[in-house]
Protein backbone atom coordinates (compact mmCIF):
# COMPACT_ATOMS: atom_id res chain seq x y z
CA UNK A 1 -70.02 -40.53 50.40
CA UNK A 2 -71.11 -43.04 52.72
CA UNK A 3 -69.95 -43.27 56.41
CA UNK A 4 -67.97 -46.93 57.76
CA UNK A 5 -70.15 -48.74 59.94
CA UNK A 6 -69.61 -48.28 63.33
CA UNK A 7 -68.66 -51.68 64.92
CA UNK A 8 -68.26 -52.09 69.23
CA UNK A 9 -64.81 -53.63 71.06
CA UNK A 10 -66.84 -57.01 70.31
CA UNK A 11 -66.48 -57.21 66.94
CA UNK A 12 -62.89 -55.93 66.26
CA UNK A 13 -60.35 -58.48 66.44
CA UNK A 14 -57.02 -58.55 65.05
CA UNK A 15 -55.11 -61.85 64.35
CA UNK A 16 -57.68 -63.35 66.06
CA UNK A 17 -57.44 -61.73 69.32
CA UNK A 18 -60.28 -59.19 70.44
CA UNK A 19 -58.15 -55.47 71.92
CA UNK A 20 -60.49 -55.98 74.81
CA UNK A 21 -60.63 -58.59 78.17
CA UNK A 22 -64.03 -59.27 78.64
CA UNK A 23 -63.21 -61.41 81.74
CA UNK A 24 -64.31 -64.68 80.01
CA UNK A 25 -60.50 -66.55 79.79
CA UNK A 26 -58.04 -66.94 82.99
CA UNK A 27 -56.63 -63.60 84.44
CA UNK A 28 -53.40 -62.23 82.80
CA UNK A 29 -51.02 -62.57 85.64
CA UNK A 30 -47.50 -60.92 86.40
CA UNK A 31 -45.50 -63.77 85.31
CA UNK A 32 -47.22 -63.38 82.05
CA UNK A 33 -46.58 -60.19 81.51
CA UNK A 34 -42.54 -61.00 82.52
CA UNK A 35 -42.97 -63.87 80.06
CA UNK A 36 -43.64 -61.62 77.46
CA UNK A 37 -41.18 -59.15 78.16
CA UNK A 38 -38.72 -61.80 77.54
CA UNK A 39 -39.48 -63.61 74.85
CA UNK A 40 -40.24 -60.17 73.14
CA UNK A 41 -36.40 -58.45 74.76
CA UNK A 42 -38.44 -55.57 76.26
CA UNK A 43 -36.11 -53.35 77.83
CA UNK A 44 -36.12 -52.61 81.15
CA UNK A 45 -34.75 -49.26 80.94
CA UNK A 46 -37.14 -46.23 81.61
CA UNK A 47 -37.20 -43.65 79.23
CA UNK A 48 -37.88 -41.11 81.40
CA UNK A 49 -35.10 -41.45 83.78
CA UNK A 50 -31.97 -43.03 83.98
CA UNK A 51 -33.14 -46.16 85.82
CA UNK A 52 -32.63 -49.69 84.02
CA UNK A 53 -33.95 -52.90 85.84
CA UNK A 54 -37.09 -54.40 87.72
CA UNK A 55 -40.95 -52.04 87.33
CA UNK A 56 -43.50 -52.40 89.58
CA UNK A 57 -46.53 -53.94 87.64
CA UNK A 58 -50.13 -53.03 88.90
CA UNK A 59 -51.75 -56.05 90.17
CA UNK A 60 -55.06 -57.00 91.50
CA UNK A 61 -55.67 -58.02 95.04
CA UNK A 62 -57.18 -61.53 95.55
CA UNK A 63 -58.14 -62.40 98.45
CA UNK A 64 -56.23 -65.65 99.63
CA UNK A 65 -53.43 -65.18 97.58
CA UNK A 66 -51.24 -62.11 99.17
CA UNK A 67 -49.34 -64.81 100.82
CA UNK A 68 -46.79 -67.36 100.11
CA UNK A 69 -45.87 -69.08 97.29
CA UNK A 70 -48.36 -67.61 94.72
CA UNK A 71 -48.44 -64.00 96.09
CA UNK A 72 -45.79 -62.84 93.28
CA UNK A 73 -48.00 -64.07 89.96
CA UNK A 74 -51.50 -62.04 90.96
CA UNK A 75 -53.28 -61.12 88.51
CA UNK A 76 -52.48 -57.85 86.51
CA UNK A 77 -54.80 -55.27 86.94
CA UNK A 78 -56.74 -54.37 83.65
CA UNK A 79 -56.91 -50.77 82.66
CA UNK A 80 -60.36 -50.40 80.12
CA UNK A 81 -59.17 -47.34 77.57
CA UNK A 82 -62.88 -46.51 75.44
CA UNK A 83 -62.62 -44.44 72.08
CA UNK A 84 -64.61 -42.00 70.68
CA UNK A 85 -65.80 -44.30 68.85
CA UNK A 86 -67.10 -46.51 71.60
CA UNK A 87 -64.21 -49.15 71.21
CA UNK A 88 -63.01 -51.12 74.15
CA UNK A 89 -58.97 -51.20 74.31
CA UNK A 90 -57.91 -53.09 77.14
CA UNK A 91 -54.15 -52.73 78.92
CA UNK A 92 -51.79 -53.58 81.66
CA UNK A 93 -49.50 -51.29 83.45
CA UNK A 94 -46.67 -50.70 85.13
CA UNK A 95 -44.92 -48.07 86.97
CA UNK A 96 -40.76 -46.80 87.42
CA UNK A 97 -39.95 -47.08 90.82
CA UNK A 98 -37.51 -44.21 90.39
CA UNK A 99 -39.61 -41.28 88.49
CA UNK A 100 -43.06 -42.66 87.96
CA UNK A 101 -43.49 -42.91 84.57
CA UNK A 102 -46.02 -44.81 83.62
CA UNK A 103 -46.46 -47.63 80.87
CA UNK A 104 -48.96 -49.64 79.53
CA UNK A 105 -48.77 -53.04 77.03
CA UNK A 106 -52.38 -53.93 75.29
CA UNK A 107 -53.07 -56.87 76.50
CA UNK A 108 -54.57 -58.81 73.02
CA UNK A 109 -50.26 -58.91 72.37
CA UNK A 110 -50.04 -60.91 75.85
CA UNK A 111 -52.72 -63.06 74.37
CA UNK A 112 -51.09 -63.29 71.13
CA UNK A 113 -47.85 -64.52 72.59
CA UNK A 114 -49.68 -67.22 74.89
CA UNK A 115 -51.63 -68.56 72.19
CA UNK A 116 -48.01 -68.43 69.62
CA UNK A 117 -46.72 -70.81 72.68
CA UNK A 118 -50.13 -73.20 73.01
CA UNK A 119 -51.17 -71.53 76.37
């Protein structure tokens, strides 16, 4: 019997998109990430506890933008999951205010969306 090759987080793609940011495109930033959630009807209800409206996403600190206009659409902060198998997943986050819980979307789906919309 003879074993699949192994490949690394640089050769997997699917649709196109690799699972993994290798920092080479423009940051995902939060209004991205809302973007998605609603052209995709995410819900914003927890399932963990009974609350049902606005998370707090996990963003990066920039230096020169924590203030004014832009300060809202940082960039989302980039969570690297490896496999066993040495494969690079790559995610964003986001937490319920209320109990904790917390989520994570992959972001090659973000990048899937954008590119579905010509961004």
């Amino acid at each position: 019997m003879t074993e699949p090759p192994m490949h690394s987080s640089d050769d997997i793609v699917l649709l196109h998109y690799k699972l993994a940011e290798d920092g080479s495109g423009d940051p995902l930033r939060a209004q991205d990430l809302i973007d998605f959630f609603v052209a995709t009807n995410r819900s914003p209800k927890c399932p963990c506890c009974p609350h049902e409206g606005a998370w707090d996403f996990s963003l990066q600190t920039v230096e020169g933008e924590g203030e004014g206009e832009g300060s809202k659409n940082l960039p989302l902060s980039i969570y690297v999951h490896v496999m066993i198998d040495g494969q690079r997943h790559t995610t964003a986050g986001m937490t319920c205010p209320k109990c904790g819980h917390f989520a994570q979307i992959s972001t090659y789906k973000i990048r899937e969306f954008q590119a579905s919309r010509g961004k």
